[in-house]
Protein backbone atom coordinates (compact mmCIF):
# COMPACT_ATOMS: atom_id res chain seq x y z
CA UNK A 1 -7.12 -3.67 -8.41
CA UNK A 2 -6.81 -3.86 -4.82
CA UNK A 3 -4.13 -3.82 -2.16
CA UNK A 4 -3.96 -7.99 -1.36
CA UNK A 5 -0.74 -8.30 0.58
CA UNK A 6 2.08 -7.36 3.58
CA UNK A 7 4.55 -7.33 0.53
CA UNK A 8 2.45 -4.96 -1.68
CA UNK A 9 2.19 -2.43 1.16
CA UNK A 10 5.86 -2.60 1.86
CA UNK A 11 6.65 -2.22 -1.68
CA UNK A 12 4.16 0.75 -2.89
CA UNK A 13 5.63 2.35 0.34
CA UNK A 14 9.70 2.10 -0.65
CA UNK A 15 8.30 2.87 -4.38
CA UNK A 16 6.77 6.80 -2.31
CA UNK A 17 9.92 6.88 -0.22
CA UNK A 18 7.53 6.88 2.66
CA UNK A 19 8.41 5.81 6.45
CA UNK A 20 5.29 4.04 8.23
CA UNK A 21 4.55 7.48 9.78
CA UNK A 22 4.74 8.61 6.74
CA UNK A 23 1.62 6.44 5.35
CA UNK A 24 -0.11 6.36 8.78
CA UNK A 25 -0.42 9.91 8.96
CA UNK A 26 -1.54 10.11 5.21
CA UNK A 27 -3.80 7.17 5.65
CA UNK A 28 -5.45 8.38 8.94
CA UNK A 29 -4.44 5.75 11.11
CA UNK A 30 -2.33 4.83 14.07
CA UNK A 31 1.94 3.97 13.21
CA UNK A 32 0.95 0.90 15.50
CA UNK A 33 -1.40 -0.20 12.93
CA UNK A 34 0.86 0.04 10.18
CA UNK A 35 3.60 -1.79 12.00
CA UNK A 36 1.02 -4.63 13.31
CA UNK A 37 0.28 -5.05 9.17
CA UNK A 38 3.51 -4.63 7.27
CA UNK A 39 5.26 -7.95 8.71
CA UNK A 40 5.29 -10.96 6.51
CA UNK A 41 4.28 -11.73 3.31
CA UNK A 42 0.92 -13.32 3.09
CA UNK A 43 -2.34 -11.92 2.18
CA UNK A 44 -3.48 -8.73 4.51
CA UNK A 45 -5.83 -9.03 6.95
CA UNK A 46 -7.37 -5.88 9.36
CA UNK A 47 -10.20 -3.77 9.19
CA UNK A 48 -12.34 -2.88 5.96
CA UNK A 49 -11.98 0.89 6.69
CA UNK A 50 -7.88 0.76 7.67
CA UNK A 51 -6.93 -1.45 4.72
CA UNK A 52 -9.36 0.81 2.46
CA UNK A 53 -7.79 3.66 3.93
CA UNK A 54 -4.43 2.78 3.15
CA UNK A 55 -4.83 1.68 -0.08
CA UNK A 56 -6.53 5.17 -1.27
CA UNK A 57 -3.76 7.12 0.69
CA UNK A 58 -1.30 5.21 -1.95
CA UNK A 59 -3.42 5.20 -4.62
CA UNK A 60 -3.45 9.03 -4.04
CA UNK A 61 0.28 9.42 -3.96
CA UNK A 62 0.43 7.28 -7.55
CA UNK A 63 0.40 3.55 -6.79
CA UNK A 64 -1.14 1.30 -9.21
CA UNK A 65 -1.43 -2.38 -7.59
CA UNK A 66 -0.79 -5.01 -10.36
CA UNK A 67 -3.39 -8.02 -9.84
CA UNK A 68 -1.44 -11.33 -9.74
CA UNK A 69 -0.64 -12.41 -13.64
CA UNK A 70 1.77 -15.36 -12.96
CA UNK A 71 4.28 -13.99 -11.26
CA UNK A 72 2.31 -12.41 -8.36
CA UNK A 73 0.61 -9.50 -6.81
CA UNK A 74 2.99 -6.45 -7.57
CA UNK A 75 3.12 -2.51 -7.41
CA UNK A 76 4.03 0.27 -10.02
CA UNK A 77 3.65 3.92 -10.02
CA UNK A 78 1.55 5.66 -12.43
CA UNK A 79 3.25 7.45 -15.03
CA UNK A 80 3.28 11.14 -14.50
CA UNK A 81 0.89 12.86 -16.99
CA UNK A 82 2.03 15.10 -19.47
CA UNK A 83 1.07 19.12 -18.58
């Protein structure tokens, strides 16, 4: 699954305890850019290579986005594994 909305952003970003410079710096890209994005809640629209690069940045840190089942597009983090 893929990152789909201004909400899921948000949300995967409280779920890290990230600031936007937070994920801009881990994502590569300008705080700008990640304040132009976040507003709102409809479906996120940008570049390819920005919204690809923030959606590996939180897939990195542990974000699994949760395609929409009925209740909408949501975020979880992946459960830490076992060492």
């Amino acid at each position: 699954m893929s990152i789909s909305t201004r909400s899921q952003m948000r949300a995967a970003r409280a779920l890290l305890g990230w600031s936007q410079l937070d994920l801009a710096s881990r994502a590569g890209v300008s705080l700008p850019t990640i304040k132009r994005l976040e507003p709102g809640d409809e479906v996120l629209t940008g570049s390819h290579q920005t919204i690809e690069a923030i959606r590996r940045a939180l897939e990195d840190a542990g974000v699994i986005f949760v395609a929409e089942n009925g209740e909408g597009p949501g975020v979880r983090l992946r459960k830490a594994r076992p060492e």
